[in-house]
N, C-alpha and C. Protein backbone atom coordinates (compact mmCIF):
# COMPACT_ATOMS: atom_id res chain seq x y z
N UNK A 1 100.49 -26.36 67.89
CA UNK A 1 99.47 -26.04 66.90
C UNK A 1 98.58 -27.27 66.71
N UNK A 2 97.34 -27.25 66.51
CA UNK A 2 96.54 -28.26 66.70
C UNK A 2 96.19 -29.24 65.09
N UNK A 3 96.36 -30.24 65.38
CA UNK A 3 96.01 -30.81 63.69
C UNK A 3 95.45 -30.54 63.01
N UNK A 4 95.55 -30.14 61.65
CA UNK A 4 94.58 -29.57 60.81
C UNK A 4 93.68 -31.04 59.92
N UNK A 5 92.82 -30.98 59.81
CA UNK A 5 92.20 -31.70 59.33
C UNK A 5 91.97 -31.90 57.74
N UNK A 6 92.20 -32.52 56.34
CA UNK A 6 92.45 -31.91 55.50
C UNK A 6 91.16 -33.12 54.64
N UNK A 7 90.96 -32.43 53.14
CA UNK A 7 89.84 -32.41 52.39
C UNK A 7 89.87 -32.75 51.26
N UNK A 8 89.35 -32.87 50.66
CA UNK A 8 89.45 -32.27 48.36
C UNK A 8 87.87 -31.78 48.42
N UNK A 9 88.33 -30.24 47.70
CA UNK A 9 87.61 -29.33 47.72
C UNK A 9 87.02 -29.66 46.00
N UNK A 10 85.78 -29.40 45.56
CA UNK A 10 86.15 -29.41 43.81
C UNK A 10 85.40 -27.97 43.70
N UNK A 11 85.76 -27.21 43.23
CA UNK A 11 85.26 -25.71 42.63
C UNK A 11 85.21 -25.44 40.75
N UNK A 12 83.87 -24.80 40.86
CA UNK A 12 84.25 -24.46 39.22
C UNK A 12 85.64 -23.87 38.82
N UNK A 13 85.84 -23.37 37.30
CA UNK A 13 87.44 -23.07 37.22
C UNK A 13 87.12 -21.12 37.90
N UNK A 14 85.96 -21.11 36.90
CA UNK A 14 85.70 -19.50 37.59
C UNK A 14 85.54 -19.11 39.02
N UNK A 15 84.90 -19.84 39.58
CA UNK A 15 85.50 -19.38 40.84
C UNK A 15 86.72 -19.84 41.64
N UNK A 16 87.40 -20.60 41.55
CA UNK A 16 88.56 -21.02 41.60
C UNK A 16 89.79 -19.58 41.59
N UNK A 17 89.08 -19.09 39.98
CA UNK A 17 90.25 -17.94 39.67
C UNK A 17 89.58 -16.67 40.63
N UNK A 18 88.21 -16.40 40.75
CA UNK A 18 87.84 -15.29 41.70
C UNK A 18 88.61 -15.36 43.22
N UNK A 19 88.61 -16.52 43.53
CA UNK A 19 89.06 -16.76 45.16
C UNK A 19 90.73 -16.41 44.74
N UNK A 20 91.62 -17.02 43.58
CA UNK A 20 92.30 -16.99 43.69
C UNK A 20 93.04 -15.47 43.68
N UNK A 21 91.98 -14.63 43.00
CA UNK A 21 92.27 -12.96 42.61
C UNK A 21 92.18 -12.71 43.95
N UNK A 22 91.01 -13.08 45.07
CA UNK A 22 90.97 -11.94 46.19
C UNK A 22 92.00 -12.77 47.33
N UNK A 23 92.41 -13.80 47.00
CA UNK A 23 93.80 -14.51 48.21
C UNK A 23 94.79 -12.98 47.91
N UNK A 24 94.93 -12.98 46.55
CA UNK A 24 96.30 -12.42 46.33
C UNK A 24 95.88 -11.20 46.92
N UNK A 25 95.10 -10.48 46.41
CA UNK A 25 94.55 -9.27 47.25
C UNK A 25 94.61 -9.05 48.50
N UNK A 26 94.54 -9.73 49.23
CA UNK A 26 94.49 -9.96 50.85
C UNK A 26 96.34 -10.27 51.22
N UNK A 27 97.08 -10.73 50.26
CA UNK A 27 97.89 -11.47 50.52
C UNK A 27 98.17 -12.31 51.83
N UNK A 28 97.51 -13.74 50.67
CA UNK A 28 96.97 -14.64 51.67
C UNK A 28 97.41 -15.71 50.45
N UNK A 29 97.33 -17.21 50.74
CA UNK A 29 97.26 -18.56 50.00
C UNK A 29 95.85 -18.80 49.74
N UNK A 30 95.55 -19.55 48.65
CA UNK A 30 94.05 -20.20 48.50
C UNK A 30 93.70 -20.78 50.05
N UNK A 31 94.45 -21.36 50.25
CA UNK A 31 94.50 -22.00 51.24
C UNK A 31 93.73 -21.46 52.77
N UNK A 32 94.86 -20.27 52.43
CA UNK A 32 94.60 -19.60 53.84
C UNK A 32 92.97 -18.59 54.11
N UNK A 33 92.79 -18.39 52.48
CA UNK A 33 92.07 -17.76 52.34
C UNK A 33 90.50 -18.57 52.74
N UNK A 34 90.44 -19.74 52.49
CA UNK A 34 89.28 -20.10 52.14
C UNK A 34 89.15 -20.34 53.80
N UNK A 35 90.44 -20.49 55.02
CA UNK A 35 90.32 -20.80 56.31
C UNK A 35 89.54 -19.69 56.80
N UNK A 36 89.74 -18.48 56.25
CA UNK A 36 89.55 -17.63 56.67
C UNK A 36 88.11 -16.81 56.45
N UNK A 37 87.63 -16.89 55.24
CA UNK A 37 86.43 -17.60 54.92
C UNK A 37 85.52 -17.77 55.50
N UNK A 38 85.45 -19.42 56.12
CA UNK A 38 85.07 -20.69 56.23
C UNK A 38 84.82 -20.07 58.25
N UNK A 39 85.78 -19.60 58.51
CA UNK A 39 86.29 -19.29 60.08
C UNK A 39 85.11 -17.63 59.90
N UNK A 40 84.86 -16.81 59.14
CA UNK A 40 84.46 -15.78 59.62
C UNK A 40 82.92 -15.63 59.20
N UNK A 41 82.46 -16.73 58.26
CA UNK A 41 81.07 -17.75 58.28
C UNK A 41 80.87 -17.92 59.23
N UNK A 42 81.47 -18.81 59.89
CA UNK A 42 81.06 -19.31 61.39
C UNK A 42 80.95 -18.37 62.32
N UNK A 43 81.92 -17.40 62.77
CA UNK A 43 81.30 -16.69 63.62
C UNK A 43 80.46 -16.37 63.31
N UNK A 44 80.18 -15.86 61.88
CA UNK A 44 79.02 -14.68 61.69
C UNK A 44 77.49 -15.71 61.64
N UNK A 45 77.69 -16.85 61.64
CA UNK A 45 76.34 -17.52 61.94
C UNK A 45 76.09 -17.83 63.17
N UNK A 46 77.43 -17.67 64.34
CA UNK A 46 76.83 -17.92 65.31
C UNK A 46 77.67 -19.58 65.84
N UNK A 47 78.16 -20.31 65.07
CA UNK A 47 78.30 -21.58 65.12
C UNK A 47 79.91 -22.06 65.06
N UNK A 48 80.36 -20.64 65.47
CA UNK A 48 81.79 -21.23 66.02
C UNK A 48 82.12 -21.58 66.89
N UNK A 49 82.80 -22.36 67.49
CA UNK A 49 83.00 -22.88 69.01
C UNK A 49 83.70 -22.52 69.76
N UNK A 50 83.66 -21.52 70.97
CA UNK A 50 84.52 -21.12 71.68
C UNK A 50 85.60 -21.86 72.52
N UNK A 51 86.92 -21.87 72.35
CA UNK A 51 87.28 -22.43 73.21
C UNK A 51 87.38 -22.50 75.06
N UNK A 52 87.09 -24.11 76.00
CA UNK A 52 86.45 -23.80 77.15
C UNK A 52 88.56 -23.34 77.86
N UNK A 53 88.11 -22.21 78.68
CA UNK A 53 89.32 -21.93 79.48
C UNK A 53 89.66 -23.33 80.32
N UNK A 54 91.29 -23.14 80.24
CA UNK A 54 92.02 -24.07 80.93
C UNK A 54 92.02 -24.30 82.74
N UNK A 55 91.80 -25.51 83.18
CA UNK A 55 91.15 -25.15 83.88
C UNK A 55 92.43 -26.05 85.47
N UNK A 56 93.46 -25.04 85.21
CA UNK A 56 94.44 -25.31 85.83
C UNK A 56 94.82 -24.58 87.59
């Protein structure tokens, strides 16, 4: 699994508790949620990076 890279995020408290309502909803972690997020932004702008095939 590849290193995750880690942060400090600061969020208002209200949205804090919105993200935290739709993690549980999803049943997911804040955590996982915001990866997931953050990961389906990117595709949808276009600016995710494909990984290049192994070239064995």
């Amino acid at each position: 699994m590849p290193k995750k890279k880690t942060f400090v995020l600061r969020l208002n408290p209200d949205d804090y508790e919105a993200l935290e309502r739709w993690a549980a909803d999803d049943f997911r972690s804040i955590n996982g949620q915001l990866e997931w997020i953050i990961n389906k932004a990117l595709q949808d702008a276009g600016r995710k990076r494909t990984k290049k095939p192994d070239s064995d």
